[in-house]
C-alpha atoms as a PDB file:
ATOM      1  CA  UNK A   1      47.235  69.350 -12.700  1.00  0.00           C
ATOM      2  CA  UNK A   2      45.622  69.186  -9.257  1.00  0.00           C
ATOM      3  CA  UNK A   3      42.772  71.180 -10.758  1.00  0.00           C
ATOM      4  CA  UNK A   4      41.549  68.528 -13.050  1.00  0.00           C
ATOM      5  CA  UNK A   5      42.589  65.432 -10.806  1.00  0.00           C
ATOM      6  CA  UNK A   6      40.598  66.759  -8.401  1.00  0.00           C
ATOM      7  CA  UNK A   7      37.574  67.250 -10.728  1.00  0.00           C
ATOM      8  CA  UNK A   8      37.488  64.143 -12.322  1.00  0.00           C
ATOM      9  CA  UNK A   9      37.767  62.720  -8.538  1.00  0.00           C
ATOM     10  CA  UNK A  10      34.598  65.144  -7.632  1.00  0.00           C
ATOM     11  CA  UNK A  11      32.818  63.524 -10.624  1.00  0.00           C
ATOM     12  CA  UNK A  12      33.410  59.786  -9.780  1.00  0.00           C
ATOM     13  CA  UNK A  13      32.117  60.915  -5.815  1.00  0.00           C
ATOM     14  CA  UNK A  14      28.803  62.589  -7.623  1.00  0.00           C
ATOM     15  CA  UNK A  15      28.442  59.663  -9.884  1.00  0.00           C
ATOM     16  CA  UNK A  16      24.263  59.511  -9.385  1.00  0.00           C
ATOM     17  CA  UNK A  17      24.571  63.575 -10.538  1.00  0.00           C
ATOM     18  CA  UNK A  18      27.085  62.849 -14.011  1.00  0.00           C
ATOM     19  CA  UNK A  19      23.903  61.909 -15.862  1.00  0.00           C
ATOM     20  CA  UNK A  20      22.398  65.764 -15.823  1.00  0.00           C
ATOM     21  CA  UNK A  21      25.738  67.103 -16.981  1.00  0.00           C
ATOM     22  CA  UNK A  22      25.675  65.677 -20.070  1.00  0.00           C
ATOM     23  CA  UNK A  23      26.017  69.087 -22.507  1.00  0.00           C
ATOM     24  CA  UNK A  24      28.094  70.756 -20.179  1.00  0.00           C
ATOM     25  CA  UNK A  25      28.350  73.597 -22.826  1.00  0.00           C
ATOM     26  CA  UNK A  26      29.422  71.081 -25.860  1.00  0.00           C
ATOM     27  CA  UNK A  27      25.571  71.053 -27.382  1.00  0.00           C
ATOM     28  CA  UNK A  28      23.863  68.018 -29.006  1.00  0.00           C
ATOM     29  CA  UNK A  29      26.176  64.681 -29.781  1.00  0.00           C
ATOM     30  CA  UNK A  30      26.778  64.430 -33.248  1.00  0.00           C
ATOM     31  CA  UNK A  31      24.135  61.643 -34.698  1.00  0.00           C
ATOM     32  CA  UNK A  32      26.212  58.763 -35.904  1.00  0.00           C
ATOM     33  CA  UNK A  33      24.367  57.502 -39.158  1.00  0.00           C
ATOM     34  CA  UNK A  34      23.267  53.848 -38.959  1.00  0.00           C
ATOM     35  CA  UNK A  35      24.529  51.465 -41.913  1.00  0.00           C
ATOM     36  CA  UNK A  36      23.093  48.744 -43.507  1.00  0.00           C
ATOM     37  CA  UNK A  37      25.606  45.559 -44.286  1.00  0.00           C
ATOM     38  CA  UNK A  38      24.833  46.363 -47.757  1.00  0.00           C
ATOM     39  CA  UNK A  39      25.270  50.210 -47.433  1.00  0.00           C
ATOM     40  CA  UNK A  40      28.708  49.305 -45.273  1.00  0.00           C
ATOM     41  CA  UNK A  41      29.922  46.616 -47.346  1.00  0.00           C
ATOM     42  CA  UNK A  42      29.589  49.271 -50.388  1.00  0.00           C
ATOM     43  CA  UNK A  43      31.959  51.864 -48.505  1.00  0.00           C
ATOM     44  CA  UNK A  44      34.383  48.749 -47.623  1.00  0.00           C
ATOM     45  CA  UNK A  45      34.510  47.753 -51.034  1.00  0.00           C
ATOM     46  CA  UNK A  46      35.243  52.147 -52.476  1.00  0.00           C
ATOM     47  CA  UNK A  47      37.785  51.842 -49.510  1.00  0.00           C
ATOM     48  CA  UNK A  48      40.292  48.948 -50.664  1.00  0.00           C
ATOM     49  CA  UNK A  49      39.633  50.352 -54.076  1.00  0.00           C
ATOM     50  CA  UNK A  50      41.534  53.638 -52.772  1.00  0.00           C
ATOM     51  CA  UNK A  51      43.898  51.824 -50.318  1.00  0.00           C
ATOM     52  CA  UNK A  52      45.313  49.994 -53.661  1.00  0.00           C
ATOM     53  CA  UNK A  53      46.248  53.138 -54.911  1.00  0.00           C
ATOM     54  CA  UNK A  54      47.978  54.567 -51.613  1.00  0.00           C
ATOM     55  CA  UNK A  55      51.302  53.017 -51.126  1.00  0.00           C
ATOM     56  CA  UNK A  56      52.234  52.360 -47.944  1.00  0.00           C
ATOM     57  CA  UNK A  57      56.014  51.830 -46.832  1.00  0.00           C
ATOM     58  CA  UNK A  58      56.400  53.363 -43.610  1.00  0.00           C
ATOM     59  CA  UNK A  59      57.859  51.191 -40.802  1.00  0.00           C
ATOM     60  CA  UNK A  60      55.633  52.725 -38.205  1.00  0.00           C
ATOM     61  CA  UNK A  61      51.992  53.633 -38.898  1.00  0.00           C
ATOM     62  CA  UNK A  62      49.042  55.304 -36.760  1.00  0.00           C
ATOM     63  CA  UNK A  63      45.908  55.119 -35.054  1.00  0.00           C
ATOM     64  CA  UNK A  64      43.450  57.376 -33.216  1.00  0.00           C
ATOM     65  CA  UNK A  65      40.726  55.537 -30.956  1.00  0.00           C
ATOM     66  CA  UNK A  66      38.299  57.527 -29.184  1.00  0.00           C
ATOM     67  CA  UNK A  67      36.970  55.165 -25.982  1.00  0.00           C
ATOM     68  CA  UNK A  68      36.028  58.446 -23.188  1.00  0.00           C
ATOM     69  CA  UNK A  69      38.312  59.471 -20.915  1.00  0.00           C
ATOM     70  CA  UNK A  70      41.799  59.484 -22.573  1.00  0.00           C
ATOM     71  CA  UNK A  71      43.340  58.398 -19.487  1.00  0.00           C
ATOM     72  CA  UNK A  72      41.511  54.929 -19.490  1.00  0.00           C
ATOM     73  CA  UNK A  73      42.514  54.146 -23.240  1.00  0.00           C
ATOM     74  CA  UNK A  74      46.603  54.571 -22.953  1.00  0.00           C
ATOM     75  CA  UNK A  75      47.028  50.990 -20.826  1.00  0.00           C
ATOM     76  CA  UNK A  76      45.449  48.852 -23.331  1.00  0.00           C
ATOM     77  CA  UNK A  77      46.764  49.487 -26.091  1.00  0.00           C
ATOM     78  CA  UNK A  78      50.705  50.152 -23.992  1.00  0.00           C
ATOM     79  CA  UNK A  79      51.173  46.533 -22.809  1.00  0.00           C
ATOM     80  CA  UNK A  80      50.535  45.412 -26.526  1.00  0.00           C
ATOM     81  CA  UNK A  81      53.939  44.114 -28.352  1.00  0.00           C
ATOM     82  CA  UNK A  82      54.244  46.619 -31.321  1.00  0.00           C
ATOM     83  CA  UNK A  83      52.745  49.426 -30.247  1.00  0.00           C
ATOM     84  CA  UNK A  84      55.707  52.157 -30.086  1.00  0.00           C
ATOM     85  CA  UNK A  85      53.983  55.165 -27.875  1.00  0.00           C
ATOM     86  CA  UNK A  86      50.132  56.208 -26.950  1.00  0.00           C
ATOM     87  CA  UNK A  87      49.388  59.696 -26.709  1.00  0.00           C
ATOM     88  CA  UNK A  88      45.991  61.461 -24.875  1.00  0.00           C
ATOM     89  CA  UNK A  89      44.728  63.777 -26.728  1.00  0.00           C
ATOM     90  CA  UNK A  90      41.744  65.250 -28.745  1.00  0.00           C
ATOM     91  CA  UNK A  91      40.126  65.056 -32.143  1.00  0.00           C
ATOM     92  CA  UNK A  92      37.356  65.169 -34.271  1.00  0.00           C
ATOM     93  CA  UNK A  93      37.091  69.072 -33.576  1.00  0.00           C
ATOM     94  CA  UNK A  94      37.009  72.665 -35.566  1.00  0.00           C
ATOM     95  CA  UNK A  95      39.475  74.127 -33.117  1.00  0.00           C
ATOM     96  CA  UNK A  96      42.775  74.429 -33.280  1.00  0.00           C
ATOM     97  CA  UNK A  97      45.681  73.304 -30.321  1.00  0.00           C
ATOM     98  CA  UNK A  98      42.708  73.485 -27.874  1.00  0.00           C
ATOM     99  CA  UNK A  99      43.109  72.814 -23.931  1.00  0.00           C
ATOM    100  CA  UNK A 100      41.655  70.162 -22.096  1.00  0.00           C
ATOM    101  CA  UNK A 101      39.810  72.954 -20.421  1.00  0.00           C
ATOM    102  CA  UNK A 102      38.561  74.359 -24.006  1.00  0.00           C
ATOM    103  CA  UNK A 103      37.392  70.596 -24.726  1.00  0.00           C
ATOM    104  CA  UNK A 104      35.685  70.109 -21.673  1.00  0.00           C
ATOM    105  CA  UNK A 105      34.118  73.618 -21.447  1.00  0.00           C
ATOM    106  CA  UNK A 106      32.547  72.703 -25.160  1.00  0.00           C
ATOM    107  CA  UNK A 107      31.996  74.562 -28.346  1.00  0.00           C
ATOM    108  CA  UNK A 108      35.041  73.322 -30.339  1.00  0.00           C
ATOM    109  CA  UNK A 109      33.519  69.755 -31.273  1.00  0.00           C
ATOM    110  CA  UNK A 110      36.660  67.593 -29.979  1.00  0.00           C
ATOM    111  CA  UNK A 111      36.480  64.189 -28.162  1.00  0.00           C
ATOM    112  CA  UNK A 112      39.041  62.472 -25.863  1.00  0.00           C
ATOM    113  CA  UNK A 113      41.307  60.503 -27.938  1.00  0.00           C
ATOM    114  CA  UNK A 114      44.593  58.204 -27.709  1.00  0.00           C
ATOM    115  CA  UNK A 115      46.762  57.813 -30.808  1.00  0.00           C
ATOM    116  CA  UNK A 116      49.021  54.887 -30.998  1.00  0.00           C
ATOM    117  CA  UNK A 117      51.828  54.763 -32.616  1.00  0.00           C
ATOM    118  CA  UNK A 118      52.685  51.051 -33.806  1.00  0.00           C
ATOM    119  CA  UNK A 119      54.736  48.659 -35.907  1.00  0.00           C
ATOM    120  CA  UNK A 120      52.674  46.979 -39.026  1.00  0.00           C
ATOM    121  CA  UNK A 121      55.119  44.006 -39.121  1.00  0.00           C
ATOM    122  CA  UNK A 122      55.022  43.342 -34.823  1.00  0.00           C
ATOM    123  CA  UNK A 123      50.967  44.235 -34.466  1.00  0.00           C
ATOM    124  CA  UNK A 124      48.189  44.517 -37.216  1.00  0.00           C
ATOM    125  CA  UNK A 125      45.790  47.112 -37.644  1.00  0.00           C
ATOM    126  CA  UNK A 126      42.846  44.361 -37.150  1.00  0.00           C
ATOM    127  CA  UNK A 127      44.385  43.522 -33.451  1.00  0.00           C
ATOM    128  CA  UNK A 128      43.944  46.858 -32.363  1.00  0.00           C
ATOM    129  CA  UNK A 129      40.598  46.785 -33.697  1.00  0.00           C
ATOM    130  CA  UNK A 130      39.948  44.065 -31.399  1.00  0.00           C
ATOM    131  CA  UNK A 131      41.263  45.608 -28.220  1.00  0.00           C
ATOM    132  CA  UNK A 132      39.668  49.116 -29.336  1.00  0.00           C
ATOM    133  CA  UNK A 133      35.917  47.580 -29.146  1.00  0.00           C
ATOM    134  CA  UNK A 134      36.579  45.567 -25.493  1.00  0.00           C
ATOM    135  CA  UNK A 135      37.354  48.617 -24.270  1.00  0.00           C
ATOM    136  CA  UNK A 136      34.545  50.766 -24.731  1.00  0.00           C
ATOM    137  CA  UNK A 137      30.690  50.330 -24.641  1.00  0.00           C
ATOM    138  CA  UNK A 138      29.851  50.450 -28.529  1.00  0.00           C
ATOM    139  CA  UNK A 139      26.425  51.066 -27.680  1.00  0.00           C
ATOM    140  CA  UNK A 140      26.616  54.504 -26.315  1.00  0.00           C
ATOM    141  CA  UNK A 141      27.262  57.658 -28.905  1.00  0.00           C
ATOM    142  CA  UNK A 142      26.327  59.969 -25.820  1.00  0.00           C
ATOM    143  CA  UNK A 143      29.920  59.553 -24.338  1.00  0.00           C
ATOM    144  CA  UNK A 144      31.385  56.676 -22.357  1.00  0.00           C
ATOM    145  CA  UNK A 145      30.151  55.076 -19.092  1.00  0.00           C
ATOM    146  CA  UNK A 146      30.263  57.812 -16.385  1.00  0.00           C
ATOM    147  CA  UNK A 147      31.798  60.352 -18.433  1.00  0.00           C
ATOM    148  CA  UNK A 148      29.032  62.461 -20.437  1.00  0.00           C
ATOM    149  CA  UNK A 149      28.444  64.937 -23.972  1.00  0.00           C
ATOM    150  CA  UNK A 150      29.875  65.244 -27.183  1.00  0.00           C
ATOM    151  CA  UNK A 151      33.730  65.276 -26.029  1.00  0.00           C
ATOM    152  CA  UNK A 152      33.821  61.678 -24.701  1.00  0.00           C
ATOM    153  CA  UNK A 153      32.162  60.069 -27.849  1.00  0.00           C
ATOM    154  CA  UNK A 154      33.438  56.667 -29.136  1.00  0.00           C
ATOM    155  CA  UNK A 155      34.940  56.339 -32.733  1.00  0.00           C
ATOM    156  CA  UNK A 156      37.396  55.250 -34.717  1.00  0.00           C
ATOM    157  CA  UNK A 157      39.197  57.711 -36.289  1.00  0.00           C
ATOM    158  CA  UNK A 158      41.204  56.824 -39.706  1.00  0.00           C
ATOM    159  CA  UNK A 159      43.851  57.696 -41.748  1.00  0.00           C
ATOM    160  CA  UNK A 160      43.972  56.177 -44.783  1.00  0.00           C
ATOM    161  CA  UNK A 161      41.677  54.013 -46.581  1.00  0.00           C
ATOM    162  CA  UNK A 162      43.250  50.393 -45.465  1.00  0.00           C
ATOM    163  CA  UNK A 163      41.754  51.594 -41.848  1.00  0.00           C
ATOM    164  CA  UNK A 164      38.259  52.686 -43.185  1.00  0.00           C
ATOM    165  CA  UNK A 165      37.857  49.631 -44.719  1.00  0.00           C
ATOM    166  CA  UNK A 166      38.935  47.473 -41.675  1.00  0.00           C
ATOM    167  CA  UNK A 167      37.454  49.677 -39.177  1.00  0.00           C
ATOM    168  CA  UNK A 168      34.132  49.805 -41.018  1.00  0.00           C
ATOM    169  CA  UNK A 169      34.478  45.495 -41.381  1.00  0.00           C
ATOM    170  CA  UNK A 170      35.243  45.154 -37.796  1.00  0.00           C
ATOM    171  CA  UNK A 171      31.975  47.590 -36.587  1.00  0.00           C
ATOM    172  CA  UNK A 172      30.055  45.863 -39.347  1.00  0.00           C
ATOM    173  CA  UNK A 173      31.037  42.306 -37.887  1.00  0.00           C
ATOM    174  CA  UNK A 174      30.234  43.191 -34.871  1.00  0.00           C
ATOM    175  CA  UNK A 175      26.800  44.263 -35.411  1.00  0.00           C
ATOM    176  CA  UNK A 176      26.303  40.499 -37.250  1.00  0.00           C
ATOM    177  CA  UNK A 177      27.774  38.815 -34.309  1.00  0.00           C
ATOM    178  CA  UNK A 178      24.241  38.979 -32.310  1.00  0.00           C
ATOM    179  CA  UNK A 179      26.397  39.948 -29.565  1.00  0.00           C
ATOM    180  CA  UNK A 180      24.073  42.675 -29.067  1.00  0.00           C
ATOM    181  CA  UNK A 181      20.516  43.638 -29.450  1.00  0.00           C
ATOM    182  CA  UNK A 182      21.531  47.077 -30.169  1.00  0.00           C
ATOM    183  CA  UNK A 183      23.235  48.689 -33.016  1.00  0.00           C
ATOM    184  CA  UNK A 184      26.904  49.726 -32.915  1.00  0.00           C
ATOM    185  CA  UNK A 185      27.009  52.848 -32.982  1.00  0.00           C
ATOM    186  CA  UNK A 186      30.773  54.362 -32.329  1.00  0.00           C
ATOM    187  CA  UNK A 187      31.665  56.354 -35.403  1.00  0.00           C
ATOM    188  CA  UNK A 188      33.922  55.443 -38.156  1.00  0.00           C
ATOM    189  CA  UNK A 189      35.413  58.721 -39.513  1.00  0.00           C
ATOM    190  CA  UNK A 190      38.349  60.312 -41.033  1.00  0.00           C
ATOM    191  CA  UNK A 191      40.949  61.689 -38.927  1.00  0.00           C
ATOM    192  CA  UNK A 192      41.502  65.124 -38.940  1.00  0.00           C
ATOM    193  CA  UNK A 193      44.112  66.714 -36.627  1.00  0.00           C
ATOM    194  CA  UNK A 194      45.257  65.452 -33.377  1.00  0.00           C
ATOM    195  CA  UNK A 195      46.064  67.540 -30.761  1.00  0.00           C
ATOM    196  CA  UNK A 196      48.187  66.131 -27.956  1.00  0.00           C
ATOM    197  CA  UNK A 197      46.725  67.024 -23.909  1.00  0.00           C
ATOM    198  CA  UNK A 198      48.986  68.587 -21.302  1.00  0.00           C
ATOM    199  CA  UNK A 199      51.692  66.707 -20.503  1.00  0.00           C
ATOM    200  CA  UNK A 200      50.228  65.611 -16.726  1.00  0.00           C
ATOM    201  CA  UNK A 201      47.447  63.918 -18.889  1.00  0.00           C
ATOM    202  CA  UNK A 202      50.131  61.825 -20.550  1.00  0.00           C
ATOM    203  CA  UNK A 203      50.739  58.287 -18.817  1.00  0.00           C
ATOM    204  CA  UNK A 204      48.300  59.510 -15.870  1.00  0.00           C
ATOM    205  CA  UNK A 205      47.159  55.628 -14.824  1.00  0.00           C
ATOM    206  CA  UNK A 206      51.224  55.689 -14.206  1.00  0.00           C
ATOM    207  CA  UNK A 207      51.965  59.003 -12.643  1.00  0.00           C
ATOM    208  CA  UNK A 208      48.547  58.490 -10.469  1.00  0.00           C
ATOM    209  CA  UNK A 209      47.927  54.818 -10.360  1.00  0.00           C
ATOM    210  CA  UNK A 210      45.910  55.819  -6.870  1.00  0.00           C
ATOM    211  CA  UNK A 211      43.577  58.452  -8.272  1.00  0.00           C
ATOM    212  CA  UNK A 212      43.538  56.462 -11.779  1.00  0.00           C
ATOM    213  CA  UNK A 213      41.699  53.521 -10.055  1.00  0.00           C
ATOM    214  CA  UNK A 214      39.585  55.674  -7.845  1.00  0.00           C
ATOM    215  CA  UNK A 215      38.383  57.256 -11.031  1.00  0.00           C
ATOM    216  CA  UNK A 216      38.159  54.084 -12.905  1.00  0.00           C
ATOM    217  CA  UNK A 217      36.435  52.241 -10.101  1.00  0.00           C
ATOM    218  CA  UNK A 218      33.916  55.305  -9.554  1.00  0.00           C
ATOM    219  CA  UNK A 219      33.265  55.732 -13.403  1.00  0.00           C
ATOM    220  CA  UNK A 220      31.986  51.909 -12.940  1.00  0.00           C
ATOM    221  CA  UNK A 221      34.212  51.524 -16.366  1.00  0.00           C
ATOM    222  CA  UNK A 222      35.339  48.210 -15.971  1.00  0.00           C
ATOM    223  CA  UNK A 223      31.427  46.870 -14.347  1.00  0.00           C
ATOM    224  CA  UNK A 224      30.121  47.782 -17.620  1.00  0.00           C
ATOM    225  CA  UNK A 225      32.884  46.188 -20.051  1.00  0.00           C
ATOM    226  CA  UNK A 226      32.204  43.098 -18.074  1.00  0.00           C
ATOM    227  CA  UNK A 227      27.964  43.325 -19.029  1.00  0.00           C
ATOM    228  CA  UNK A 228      29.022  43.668 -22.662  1.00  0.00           C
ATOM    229  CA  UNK A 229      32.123  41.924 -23.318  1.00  0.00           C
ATOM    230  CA  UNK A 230      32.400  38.996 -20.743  1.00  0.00           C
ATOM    231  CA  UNK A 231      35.922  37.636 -20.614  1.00  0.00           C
ATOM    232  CA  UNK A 232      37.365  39.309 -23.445  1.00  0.00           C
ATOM    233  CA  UNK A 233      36.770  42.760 -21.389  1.00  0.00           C
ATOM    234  CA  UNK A 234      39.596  44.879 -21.626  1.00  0.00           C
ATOM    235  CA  UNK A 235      40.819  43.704 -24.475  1.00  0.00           C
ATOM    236  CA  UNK A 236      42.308  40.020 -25.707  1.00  0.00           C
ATOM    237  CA  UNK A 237      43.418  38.336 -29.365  1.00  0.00           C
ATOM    238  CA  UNK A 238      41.627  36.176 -30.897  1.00  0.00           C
ATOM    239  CA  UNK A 239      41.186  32.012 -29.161  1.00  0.00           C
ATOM    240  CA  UNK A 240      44.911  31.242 -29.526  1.00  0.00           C
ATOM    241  CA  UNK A 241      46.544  33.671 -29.843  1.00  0.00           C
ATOM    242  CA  UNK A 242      48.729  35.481 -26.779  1.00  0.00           C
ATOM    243  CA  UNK A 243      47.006  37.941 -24.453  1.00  0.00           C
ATOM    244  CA  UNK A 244      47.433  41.282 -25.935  1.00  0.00           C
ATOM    245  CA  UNK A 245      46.511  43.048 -22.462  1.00  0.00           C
ATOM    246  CA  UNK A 246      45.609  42.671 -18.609  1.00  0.00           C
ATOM    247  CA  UNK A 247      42.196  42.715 -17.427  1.00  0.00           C
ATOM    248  CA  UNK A 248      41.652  46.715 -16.637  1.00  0.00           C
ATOM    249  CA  UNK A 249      40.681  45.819 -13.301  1.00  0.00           C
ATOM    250  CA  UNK A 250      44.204  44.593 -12.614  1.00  0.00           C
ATOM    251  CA  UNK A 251      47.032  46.366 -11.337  1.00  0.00           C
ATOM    252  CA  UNK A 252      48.572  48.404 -13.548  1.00  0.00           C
ATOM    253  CA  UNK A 253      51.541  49.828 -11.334  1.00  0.00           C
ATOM    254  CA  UNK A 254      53.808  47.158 -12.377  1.00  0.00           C
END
């Protein structure tokens, strides 16, 4: 544990250097392919076609967000009501049960992920959505803020065809909004396994609240989702509706 806390911490100090360290061994970022609203609206359309035909009962369902480091995507999504658990781990890869220190050493095509665990009936799919985008810069398929290279790329990750449809419709709405004068380019993809970190990765911002913020603070995280997301940074319902999390730049010992 003291190992990586101590790296990440060494990274945040030689912020200026992060941006030459960006293939650290993982090789080119995968090229996220750019959709038209006709091309996504198509794939939205095949998607509820399938999600009719997949029925769903459970009480609890799933989903995987990829936002960079794993440690800054458990708090928003914890403090929501209906989300059940958040776990850090990875996804997206050809590996199996791989390390953080196989991830981060590259070659098996993983990126930092959190999957949370929620309740349909407490907290829709759609909300997460929301807090998902405000928490990452949806501009950047080259990793996330201060964190560089393949295995901190954004994305939605799905697993059935309800979520494809509603994650492509939320990255599709997004790029109408004229919010930005860049496309969106996270990925929307299907999930394939997760693979859970070490347990000291679990919870860190709570075991470490001291070297969370450091890192946090250093990564300039929180700076950035201010440029691009203005109050709703970090992650808030819709006008109306309660407060779904804190501001990241808040406390988060309590």
């Amino acid at each position: 544990m003291g190992a990586v806390v101590r790296f990440r911490l060494t990274v945040v100090a030689v912020l200026g250097a992060l941006f030459f360290l960006a293939g650290c061994g993982e090789g080119a970022v995968p090229e996220v392919p750019i959709l038209s609203a006709a091309e996504s609206l198509e794939r939205e359309a095949e998607a509820l076609e399938r999600a009719q035909l997949e029925p769903r009962e459970a009480e609890a369902d799933t989903a995987i967000f990829a936002g960079g480091c794993f440690w800054c995507m458990e708090p928003p999504f914890d403090r929501i009501d209906g989300v059940i658990s958040t776990t850090s781990g990875f996804t997206g890869g050809h590996v199996d049960n791989p390390s953080y220190d196989d991830v981060t050493r590259g070659g098996t095509g993983h990126t930092e992920a959190v999957k949370v665990v929620f309740d349909p009936e407490r907290i829709g799919y759609e909300e997460l959505l929301w807090v998902f985008w405000r928490n990452i810069d949806p501009l950047d398929a080259g990793g996330q803020f201060c964190d560089r290279g393949a295995h901190y790329r954004p994305g939605v990750f799905y697993l059935h065809a309800e979520q494809e449809a509603l994650a492509l419709a939320s990255r599709r709405e997004l790029d109408e909004s004229g919010r930005f004068d860049r496309p969106v380019v996270a990925e929307v993809t299907e999930a394939g396994p997760f693979w859970p970190a070490e347990e000291y990765h679990q919870g860190f911002y709570l075991k470490n609240p001291e070297h969370y913020q450091r890192y946090r603070t250093g990564c300039r995280r929180d700076q950035r989702l201010e440029e691009l997301w203005g109050a709703e940074a970090g992650g808030y319902l819709r006008s109306g509706d309660t407060a779904l999390s804190p501001r990241m730049g808040m406390d988060l010992r309590n």
